[in-house]
N, C-alpha and C. Protein backbone atom coordinates (compact mmCIF):
# COMPACT_ATOMS: atom_id res chain seq x y z
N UNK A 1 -16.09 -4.90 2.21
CA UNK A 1 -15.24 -3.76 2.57
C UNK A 1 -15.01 -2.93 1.30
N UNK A 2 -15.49 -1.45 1.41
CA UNK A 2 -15.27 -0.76 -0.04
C UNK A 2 -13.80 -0.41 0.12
N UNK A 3 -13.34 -0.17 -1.18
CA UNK A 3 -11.68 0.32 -1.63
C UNK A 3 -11.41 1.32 -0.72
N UNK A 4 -11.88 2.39 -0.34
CA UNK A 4 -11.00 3.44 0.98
C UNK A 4 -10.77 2.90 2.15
N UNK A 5 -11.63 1.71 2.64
CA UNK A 5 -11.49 0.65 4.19
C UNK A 5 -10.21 -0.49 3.30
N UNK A 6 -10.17 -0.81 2.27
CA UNK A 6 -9.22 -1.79 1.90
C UNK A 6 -8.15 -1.20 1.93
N UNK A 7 -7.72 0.03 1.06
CA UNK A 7 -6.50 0.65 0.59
C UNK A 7 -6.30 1.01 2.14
N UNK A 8 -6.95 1.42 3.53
CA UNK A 8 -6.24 1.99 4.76
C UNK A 8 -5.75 0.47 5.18
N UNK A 9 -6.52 -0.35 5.19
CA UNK A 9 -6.01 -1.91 5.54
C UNK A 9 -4.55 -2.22 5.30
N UNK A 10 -4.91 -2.17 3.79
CA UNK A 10 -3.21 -2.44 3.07
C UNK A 10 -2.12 -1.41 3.78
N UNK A 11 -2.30 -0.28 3.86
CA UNK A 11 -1.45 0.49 4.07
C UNK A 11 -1.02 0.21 6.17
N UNK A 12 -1.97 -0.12 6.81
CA UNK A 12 -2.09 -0.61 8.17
C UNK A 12 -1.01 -2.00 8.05
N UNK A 13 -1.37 -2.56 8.15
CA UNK A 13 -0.65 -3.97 7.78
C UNK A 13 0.57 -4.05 6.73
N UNK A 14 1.19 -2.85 5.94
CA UNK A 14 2.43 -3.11 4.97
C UNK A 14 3.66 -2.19 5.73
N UNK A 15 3.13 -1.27 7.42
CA UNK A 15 3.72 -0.74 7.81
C UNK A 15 3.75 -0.92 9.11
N UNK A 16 5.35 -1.18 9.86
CA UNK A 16 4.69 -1.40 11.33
C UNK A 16 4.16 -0.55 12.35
N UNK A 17 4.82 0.34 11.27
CA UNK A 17 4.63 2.07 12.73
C UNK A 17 4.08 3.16 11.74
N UNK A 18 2.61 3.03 11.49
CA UNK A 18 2.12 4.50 10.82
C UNK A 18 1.43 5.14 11.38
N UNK A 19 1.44 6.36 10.90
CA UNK A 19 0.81 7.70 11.38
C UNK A 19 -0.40 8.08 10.49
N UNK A 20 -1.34 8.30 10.39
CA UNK A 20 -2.68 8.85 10.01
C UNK A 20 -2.39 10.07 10.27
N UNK A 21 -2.47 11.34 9.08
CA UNK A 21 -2.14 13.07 10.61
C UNK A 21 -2.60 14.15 9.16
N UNK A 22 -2.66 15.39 9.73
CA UNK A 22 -2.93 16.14 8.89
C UNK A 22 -1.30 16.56 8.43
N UNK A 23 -1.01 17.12 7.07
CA UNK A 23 0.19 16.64 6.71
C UNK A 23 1.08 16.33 6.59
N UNK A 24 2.53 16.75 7.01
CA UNK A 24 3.31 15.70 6.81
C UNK A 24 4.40 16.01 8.44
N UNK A 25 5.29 15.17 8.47
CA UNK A 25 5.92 15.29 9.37
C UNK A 25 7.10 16.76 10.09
N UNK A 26 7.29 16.74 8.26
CA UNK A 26 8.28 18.30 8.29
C UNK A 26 7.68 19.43 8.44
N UNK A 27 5.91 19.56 7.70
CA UNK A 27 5.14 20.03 7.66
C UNK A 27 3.92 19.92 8.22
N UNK A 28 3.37 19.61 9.41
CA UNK A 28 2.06 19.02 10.01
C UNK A 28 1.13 20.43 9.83
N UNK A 29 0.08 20.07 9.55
CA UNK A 29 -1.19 21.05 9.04
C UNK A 29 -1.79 20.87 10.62
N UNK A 30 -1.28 20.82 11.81
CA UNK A 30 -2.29 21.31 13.03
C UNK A 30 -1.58 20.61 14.15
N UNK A 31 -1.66 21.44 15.00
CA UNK A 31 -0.67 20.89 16.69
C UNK A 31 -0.64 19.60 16.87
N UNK A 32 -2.52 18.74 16.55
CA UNK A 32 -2.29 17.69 17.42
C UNK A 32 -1.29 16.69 16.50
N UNK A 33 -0.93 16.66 15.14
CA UNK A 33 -0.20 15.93 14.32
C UNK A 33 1.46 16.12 14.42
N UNK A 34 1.18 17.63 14.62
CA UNK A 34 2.51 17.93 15.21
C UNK A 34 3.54 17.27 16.39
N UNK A 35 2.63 17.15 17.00
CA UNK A 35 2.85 16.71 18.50
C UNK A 35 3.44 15.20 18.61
N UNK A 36 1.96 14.82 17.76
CA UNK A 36 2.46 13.08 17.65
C UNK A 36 3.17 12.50 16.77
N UNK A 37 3.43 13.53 15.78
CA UNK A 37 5.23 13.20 14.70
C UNK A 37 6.20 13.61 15.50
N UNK A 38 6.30 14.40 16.45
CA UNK A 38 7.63 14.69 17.46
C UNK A 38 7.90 13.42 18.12
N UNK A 39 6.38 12.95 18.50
CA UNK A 39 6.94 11.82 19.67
C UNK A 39 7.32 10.88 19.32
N UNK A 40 6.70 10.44 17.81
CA UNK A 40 7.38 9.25 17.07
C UNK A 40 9.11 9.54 16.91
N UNK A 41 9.32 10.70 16.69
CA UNK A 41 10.69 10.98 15.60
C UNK A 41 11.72 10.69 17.60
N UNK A 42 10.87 11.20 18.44
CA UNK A 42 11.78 10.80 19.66
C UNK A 42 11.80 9.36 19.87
N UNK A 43 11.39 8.30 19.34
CA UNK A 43 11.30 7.24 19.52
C UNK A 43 12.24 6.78 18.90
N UNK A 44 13.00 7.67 17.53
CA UNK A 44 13.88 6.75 17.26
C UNK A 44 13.55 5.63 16.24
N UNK A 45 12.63 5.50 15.39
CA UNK A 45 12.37 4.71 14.90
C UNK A 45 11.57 5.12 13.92
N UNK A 46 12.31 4.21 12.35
CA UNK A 46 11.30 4.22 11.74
C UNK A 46 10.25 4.24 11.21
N UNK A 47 9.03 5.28 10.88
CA UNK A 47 7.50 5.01 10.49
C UNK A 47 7.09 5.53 9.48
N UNK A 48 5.98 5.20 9.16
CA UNK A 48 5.35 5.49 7.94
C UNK A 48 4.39 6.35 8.24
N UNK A 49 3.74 7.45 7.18
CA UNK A 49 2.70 8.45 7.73
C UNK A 49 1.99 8.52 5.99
N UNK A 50 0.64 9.01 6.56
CA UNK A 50 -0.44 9.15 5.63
C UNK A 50 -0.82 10.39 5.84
N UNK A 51 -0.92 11.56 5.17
CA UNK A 51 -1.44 12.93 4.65
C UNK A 51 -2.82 12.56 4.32
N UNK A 52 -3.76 12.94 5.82
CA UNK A 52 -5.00 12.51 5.36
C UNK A 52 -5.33 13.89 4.54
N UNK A 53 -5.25 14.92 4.64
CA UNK A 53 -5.59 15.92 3.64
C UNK A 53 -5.54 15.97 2.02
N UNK A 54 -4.71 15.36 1.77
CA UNK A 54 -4.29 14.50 0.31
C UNK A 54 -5.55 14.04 -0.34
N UNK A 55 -6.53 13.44 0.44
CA UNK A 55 -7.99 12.90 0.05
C UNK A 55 -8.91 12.44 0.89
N UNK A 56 -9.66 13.38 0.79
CA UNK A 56 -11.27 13.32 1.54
C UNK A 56 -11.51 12.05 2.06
N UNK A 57 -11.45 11.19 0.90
CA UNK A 57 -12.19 9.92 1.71
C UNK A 57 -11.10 9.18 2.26
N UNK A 58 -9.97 9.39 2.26
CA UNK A 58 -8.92 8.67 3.48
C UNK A 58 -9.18 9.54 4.93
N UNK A 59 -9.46 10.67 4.69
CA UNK A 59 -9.59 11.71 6.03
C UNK A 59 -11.08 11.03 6.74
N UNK A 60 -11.77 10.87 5.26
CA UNK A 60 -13.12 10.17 6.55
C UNK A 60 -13.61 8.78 6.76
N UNK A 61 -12.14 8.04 5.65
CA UNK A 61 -12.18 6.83 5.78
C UNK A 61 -11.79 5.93 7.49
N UNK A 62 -10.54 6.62 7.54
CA UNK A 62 -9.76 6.64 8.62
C UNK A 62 -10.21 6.21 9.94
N UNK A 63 -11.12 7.45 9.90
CA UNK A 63 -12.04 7.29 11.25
C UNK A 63 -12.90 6.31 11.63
N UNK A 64 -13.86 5.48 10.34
CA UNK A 64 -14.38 4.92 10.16
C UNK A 64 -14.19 3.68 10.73
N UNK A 65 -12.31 3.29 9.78
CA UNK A 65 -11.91 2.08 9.71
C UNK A 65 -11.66 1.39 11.33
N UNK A 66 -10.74 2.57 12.17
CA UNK A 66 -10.51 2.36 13.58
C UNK A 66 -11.55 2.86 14.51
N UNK A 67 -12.85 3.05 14.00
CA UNK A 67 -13.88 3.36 15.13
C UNK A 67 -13.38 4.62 16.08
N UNK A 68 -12.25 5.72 15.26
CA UNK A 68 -11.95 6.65 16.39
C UNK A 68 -12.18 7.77 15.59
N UNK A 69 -12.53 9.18 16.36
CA UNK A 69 -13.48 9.64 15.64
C UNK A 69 -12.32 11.21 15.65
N UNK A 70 -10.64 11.30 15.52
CA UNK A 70 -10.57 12.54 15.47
C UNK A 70 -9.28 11.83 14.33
N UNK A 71 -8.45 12.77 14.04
CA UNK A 71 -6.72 12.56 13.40
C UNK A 71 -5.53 13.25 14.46
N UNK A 72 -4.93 13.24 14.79
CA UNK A 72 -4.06 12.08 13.87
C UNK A 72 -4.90 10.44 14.61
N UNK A 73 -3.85 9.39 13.90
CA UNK A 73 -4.18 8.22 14.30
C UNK A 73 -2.97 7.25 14.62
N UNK A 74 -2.38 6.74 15.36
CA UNK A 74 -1.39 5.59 15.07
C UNK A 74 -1.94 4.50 15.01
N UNK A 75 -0.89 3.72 14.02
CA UNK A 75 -1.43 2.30 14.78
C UNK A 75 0.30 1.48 14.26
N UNK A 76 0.27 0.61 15.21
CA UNK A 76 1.03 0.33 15.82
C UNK A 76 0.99 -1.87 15.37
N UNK A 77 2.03 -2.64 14.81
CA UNK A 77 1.87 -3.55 14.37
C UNK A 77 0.43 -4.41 14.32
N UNK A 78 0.09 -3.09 13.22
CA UNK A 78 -1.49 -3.30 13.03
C UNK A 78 -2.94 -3.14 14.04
N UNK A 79 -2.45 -2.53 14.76
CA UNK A 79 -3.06 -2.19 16.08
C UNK A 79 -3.26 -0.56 16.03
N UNK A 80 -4.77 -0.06 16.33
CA UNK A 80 -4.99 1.37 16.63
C UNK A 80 -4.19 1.35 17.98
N UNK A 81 -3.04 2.37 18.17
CA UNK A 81 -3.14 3.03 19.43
C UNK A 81 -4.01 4.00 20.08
N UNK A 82 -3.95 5.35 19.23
CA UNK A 82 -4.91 5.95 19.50
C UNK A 82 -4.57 7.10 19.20
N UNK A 83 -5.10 8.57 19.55
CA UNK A 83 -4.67 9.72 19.04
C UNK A 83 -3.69 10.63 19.68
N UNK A 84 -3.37 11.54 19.55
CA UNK A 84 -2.36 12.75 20.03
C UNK A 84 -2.34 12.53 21.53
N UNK A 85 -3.37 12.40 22.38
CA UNK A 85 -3.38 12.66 23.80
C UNK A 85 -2.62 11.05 24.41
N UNK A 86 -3.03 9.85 24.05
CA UNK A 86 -3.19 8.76 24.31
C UNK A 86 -1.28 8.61 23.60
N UNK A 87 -0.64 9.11 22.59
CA UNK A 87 0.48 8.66 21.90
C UNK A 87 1.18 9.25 22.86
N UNK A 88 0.98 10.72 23.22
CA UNK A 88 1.93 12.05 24.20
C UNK A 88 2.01 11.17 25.36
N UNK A 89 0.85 10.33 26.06
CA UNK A 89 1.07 9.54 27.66
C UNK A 89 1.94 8.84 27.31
N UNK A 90 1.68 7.89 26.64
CA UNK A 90 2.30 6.79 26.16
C UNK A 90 4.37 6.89 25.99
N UNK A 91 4.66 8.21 25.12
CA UNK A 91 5.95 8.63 24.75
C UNK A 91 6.40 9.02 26.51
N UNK A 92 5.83 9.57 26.72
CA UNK A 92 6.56 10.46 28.20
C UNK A 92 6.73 8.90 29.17
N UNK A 93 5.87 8.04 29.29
CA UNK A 93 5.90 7.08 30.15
C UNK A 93 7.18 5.74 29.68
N UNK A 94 7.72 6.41 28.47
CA UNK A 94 8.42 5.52 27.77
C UNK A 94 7.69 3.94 27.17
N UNK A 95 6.21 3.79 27.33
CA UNK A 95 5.65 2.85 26.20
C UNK A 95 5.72 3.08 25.01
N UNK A 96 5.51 4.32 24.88
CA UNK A 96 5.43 4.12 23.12
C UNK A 96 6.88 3.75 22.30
N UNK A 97 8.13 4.14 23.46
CA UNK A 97 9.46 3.73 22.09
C UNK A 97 9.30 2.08 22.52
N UNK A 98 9.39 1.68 23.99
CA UNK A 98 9.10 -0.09 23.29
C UNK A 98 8.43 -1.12 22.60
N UNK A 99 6.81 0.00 22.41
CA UNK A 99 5.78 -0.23 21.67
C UNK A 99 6.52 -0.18 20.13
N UNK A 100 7.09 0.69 19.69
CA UNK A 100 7.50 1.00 18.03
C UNK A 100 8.43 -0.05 18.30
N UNK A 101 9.38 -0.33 19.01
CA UNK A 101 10.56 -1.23 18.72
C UNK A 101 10.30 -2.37 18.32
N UNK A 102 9.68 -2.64 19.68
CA UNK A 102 9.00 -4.05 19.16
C UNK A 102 8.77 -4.43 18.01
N UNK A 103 7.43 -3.80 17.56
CA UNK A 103 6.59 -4.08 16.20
C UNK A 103 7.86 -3.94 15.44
N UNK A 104 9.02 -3.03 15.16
CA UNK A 104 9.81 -2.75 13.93
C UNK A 104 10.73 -4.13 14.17
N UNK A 105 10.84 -4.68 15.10
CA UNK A 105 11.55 -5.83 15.43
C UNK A 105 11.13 -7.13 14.51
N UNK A 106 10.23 -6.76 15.06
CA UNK A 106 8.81 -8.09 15.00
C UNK A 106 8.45 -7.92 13.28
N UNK A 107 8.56 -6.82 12.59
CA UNK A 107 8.57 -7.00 11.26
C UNK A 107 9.52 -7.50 10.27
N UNK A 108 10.96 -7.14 11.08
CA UNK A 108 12.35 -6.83 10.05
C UNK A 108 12.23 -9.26 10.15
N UNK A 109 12.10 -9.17 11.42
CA UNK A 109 12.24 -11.10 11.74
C UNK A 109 11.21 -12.03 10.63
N UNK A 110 9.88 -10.83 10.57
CA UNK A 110 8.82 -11.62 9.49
C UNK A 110 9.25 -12.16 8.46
């Protein structure tokens, strides 16, 4: 595994609820990141996010690492969820806040 698949690893696994997105939450560089930092911040719960724009090879590491081929990305107590369309079902159907709870549960007990 080269250092850009390790360093997304580490960063996957040291967080229970991160975001992969174009930049930042206050600031998202494009709708679909936009969208899926709203639905997190409606969840209520703490997460972590990565500015893939920050560096090339995290932007095309990313994709690589979870076999999914757009940004943003969640993943979820180490688990790809999936992107903007798949996070938006998920929030409206109310999975995604028991999905984040959980995992933030399930970490604070680790």
């Amino acid at each position: 595994m080269d250092e850009v698949q390790q360093a997304i690893k580490q960063q996957v696994e040291a967080h229970p609820v991160i975001l992969f997105m174009k930049g930042t939450p206050q600031f998202p560089q494009c709708g679909f990141s936009m969208r899926a930092s709203q639905a997190l911040a409606g969840c209520e719960v703490e997460y972590a996010y990565v500015n893939v724009l920050e560096d090339e090879r995290i932007r095309q590491g990313i994709k690589e690492f979870g076999n999914w081929p757009t940004i943003p990305q969640l993943y979820v107590g180490g688990e790809l969820v999936g992107g903007c369309d798949i996070i938006l079902q998920m929030y409206e159907s109310g999975e995604l806040q028991t999905l984040c709870k959980s995992a933030m549960e399930n970490a604070q007990n680790a």
